[in-house]
PDB file of N, CA and C in Angstrom:
ATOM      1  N   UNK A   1       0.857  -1.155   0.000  1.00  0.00           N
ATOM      2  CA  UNK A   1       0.000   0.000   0.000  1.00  0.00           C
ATOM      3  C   UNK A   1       0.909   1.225   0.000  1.00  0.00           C
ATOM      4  N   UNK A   2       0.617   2.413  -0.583  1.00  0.00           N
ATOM      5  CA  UNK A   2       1.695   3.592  -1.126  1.00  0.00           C
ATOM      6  C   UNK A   2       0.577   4.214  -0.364  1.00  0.00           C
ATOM      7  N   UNK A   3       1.746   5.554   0.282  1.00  0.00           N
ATOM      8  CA  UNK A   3       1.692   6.825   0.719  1.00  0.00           C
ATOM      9  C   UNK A   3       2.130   8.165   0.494  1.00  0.00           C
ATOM     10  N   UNK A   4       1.694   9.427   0.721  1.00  0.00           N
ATOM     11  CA  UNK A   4       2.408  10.178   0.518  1.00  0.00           C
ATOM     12  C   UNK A   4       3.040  11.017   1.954  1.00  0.00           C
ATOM     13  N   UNK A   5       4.272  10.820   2.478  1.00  0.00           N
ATOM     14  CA  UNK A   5       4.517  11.626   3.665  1.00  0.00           C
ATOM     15  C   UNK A   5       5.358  12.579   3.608  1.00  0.00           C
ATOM     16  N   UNK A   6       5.593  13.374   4.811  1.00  0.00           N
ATOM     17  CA  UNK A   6       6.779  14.187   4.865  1.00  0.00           C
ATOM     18  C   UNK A   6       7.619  13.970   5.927  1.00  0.00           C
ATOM     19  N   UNK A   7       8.583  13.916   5.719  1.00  0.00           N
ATOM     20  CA  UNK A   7       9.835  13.135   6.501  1.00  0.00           C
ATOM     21  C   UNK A   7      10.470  14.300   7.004  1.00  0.00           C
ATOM     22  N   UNK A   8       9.780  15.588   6.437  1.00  0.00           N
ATOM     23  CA  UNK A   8      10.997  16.793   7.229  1.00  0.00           C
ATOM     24  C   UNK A   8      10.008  18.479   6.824  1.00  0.00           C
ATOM     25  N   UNK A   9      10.100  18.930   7.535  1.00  0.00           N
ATOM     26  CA  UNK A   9       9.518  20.366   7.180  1.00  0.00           C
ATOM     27  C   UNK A   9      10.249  20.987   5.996  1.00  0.00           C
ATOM     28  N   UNK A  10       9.663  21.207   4.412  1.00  0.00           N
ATOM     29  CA  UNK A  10      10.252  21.868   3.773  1.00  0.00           C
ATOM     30  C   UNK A  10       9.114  22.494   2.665  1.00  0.00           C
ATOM     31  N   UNK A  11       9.489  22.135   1.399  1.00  0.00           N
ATOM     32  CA  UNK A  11       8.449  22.795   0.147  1.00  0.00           C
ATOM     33  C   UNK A  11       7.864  21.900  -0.385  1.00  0.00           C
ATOM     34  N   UNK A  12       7.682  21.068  -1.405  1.00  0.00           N
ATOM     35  CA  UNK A  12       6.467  20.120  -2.099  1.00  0.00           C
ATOM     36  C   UNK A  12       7.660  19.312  -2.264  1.00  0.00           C
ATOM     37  N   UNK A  13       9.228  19.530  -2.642  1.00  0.00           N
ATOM     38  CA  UNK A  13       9.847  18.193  -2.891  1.00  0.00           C
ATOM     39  C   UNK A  13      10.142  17.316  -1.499  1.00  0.00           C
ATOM     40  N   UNK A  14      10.128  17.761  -0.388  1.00  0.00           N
ATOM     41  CA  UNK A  14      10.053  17.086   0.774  1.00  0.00           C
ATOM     42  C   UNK A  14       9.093  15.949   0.392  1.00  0.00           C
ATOM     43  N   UNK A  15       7.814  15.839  -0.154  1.00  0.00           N
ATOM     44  CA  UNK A  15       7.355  15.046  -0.593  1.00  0.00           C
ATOM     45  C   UNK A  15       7.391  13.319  -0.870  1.00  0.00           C
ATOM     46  N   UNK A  16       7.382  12.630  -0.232  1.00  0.00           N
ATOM     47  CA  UNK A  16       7.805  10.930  -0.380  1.00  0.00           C
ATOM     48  C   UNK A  16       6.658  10.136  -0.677  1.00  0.00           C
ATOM     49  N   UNK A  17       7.142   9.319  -1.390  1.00  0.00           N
ATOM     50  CA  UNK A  17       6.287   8.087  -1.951  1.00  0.00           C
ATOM     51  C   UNK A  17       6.880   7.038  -0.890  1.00  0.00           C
ATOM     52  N   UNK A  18       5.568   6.444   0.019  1.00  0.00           N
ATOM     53  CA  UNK A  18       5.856   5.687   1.063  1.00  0.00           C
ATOM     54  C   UNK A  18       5.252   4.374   0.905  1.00  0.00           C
ATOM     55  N   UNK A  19       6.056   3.367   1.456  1.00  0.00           N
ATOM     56  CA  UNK A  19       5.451   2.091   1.171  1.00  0.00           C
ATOM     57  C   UNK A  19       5.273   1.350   2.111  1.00  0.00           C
ATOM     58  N   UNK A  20       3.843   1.334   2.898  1.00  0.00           N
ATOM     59  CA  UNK A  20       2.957   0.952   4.166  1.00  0.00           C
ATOM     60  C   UNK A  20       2.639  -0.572   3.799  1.00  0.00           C
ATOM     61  N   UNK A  21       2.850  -1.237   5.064  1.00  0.00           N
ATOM     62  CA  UNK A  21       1.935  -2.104   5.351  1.00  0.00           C
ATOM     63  C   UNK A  21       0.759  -2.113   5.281  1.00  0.00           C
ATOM     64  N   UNK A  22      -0.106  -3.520   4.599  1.00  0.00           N
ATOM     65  CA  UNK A  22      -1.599  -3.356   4.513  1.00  0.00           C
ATOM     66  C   UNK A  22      -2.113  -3.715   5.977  1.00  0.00           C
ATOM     67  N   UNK A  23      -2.910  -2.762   6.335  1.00  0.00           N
ATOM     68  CA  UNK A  23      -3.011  -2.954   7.641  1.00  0.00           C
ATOM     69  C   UNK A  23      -4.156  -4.255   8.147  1.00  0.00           C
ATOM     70  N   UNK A  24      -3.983  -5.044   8.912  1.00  0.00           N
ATOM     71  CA  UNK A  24      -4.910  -6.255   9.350  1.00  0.00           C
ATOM     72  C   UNK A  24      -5.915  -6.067  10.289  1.00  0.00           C
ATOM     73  N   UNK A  25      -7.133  -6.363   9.291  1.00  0.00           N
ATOM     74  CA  UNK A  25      -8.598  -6.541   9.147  1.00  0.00           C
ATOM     75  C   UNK A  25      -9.259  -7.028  10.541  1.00  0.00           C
ATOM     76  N   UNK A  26     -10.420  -6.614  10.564  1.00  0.00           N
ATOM     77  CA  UNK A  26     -10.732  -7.818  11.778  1.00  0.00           C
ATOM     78  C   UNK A  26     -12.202  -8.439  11.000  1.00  0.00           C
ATOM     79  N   UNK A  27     -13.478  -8.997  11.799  1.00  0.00           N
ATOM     80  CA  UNK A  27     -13.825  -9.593  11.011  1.00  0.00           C
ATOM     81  C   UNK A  27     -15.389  -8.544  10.477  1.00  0.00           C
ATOM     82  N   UNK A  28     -15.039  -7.293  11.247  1.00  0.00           N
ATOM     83  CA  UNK A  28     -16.116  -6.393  10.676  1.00  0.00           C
ATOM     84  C   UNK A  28     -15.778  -5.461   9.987  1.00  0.00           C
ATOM     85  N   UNK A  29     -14.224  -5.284   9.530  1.00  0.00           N
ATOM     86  CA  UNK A  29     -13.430  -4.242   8.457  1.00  0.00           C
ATOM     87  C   UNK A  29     -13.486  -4.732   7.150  1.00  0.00           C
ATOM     88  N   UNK A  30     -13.232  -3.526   6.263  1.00  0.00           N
ATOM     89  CA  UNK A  30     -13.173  -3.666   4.775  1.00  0.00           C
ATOM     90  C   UNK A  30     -12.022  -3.091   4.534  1.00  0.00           C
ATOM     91  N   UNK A  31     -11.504  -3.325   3.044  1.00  0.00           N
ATOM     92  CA  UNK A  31      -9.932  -2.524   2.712  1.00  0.00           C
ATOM     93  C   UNK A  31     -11.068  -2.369   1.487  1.00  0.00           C
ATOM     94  N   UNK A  32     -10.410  -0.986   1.626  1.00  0.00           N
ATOM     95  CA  UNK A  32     -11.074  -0.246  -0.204  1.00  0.00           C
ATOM     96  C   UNK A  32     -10.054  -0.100  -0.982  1.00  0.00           C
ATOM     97  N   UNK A  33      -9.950   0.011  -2.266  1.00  0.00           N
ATOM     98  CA  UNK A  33      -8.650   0.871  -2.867  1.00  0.00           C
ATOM     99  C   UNK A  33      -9.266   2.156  -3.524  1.00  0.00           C
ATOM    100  N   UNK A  34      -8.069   2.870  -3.309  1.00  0.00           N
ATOM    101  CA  UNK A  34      -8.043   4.090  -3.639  1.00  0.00           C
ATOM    102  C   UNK A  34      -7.500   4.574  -4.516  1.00  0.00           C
ATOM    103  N   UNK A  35      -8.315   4.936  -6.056  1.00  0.00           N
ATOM    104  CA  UNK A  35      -7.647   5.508  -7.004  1.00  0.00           C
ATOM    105  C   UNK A  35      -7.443   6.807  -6.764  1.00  0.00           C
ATOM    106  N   UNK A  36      -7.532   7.759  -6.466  1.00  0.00           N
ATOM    107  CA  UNK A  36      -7.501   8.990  -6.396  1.00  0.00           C
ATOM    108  C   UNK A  36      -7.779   9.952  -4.966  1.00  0.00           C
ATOM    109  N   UNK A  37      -7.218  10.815  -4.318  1.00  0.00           N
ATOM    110  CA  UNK A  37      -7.654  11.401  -3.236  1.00  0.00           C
ATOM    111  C   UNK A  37      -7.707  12.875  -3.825  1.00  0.00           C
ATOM    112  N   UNK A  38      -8.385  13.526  -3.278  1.00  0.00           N
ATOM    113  CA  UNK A  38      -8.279  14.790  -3.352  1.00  0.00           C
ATOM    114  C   UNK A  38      -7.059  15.452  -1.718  1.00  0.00           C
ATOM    115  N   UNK A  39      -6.948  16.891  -2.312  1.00  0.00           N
ATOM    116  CA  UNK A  39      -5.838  17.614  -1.959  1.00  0.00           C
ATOM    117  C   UNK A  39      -6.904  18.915  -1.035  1.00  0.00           C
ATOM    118  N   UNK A  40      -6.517  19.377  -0.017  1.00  0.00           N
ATOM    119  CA  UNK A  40      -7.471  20.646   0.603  1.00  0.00           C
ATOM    120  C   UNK A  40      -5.735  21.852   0.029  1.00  0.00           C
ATOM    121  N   UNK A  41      -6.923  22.535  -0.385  1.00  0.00           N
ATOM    122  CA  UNK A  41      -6.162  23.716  -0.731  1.00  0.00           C
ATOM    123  C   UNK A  41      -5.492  24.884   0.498  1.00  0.00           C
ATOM    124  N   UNK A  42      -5.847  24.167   1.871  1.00  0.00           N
ATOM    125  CA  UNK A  42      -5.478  25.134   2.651  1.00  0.00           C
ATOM    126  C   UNK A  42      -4.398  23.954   3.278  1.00  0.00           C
ATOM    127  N   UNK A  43      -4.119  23.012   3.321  1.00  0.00           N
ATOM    128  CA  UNK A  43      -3.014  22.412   3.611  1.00  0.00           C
ATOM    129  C   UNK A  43      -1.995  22.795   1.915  1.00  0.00           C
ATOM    130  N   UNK A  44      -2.080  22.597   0.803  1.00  0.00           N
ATOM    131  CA  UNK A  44      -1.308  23.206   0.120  1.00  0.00           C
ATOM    132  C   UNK A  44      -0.319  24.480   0.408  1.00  0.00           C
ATOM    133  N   UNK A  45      -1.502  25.369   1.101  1.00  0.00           N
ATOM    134  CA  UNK A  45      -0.953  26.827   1.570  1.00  0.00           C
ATOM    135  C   UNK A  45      -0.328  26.531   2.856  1.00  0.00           C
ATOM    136  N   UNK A  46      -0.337  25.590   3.883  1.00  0.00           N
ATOM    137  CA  UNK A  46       0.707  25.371   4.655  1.00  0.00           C
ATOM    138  C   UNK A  46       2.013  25.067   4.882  1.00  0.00           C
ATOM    139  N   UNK A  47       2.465  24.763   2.929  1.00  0.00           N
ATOM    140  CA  UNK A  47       3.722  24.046   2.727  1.00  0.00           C
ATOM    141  C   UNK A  47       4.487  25.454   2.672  1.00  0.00           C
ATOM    142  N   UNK A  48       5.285  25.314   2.786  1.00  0.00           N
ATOM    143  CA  UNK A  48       6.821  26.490   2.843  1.00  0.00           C
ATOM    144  C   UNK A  48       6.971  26.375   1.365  1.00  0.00           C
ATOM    145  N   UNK A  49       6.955  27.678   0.650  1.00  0.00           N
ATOM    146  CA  UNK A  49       7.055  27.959  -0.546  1.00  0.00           C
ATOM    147  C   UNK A  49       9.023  28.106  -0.921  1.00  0.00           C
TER     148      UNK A  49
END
């Protein structure tokens, strides 16, 4: 399962492609996949330009 994190306070290349464990289910959970997330434009404006 891929992520996107930040490993350090900086600008958009701080940016990492992270590679998570699929996390384990119990017997009333679902795993969805996720093609696409959206972005909030006011965390955008929090990154250090």
């Amino acid at each position: 399962m891929k992520a996107i994190g930040l490993m350090q306070y900086g600008d958009k290349s701080v940016l990492q492609e992270i590679e998570m464990k699929t996390p384990l289910l119990g017997d009333n959970d679902v795993l969805i996949e996720v093609y696409a997330a959206g972005i909030n434009p006011v965390d955008c404006g929090l990154q250090k330009d």
